[in-house]
C-alpha atoms as a PDB file:
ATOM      1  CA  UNK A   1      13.226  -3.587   3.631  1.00  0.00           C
ATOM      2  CA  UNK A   2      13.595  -7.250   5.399  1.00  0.00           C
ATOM      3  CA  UNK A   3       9.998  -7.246   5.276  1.00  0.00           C
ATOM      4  CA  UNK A   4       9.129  -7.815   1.668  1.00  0.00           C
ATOM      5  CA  UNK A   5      11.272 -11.038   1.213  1.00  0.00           C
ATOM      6  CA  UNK A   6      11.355 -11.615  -2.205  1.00  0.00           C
ATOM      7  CA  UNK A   7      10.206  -9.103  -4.737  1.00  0.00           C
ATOM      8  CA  UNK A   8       9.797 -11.263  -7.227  1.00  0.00           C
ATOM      9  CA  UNK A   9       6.532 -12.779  -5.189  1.00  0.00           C
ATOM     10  CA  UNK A  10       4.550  -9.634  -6.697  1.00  0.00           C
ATOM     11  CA  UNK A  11       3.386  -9.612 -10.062  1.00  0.00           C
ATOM     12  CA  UNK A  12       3.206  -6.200 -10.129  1.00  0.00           C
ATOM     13  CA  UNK A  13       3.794  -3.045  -8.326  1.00  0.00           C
ATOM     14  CA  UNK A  14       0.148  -2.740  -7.603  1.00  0.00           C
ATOM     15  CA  UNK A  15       0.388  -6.244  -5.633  1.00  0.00           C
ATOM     16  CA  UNK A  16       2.978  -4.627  -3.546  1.00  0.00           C
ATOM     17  CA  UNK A  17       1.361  -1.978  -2.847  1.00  0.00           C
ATOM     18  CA  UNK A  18      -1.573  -3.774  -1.541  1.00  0.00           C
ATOM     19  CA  UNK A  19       0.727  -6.096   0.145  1.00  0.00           C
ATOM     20  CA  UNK A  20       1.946  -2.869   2.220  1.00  0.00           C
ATOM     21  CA  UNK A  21      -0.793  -0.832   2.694  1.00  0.00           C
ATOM     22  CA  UNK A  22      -0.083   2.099   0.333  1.00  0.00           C
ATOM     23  CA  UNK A  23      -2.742   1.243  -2.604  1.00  0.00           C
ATOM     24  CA  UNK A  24      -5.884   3.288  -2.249  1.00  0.00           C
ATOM     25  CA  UNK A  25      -8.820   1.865  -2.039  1.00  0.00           C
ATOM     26  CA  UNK A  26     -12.016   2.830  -4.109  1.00  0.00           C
ATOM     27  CA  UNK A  27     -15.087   4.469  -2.296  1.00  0.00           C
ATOM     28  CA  UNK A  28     -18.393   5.426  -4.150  1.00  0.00           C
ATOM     29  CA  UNK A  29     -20.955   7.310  -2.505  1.00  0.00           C
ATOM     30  CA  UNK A  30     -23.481   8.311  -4.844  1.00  0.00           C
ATOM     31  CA  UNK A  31     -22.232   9.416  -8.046  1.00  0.00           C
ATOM     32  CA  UNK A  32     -18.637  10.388  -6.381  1.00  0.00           C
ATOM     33  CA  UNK A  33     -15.757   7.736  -7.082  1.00  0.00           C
ATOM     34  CA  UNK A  34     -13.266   8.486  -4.243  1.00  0.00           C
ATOM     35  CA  UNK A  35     -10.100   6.936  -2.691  1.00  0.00           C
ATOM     36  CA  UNK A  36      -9.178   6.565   1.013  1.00  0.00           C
ATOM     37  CA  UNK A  37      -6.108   4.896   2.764  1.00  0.00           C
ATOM     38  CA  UNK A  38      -5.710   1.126   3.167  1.00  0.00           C
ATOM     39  CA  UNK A  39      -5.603  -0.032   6.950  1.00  0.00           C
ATOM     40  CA  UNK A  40      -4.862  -3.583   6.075  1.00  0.00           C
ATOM     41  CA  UNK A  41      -1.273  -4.921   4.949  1.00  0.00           C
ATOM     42  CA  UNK A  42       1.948  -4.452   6.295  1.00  0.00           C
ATOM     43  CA  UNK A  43       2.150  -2.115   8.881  1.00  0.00           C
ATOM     44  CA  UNK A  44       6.056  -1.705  10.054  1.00  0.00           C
ATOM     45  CA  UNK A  45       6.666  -1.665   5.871  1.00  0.00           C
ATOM     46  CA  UNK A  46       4.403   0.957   5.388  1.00  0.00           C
ATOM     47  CA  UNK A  47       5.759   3.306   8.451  1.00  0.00           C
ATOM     48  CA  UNK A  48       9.232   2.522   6.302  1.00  0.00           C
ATOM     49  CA  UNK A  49       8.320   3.476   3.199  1.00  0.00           C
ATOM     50  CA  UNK A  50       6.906   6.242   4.934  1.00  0.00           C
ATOM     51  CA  UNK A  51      10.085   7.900   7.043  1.00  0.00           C
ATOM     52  CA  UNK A  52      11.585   7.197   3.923  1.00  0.00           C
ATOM     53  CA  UNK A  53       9.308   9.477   1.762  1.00  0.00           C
ATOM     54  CA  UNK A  54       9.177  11.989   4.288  1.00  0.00           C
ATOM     55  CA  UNK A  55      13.361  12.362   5.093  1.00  0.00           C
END
């Protein structure tokens, strides 16, 4: 995890999240409130995270 640096530089886990691509973001279409996948942040940390989750 040489990506992240410092962990401290979130202020929360939702920051980090965001910072690597994992936090969903909100769609609305209509009356629906939905969630798709993030294409922005940290790529290589999110294919991590991951091999990690799927090993």
């Amino acid at each position: 995890m040489g990506e992240t640096a410092a962990i401290g530089r979130f202020k929360s886990a939702a920051a980090y999240a965001r910072h690597n691509g994992t936090a969903p973001l909100p769609v609305r279409s209509s009356n629906r409130a939905r969630h798709r996948l993030s294409r922005t942040g940290n790529r290589q940390l999110n294919a991590a995270l991951h091999r990690i989750s799927i090993t």
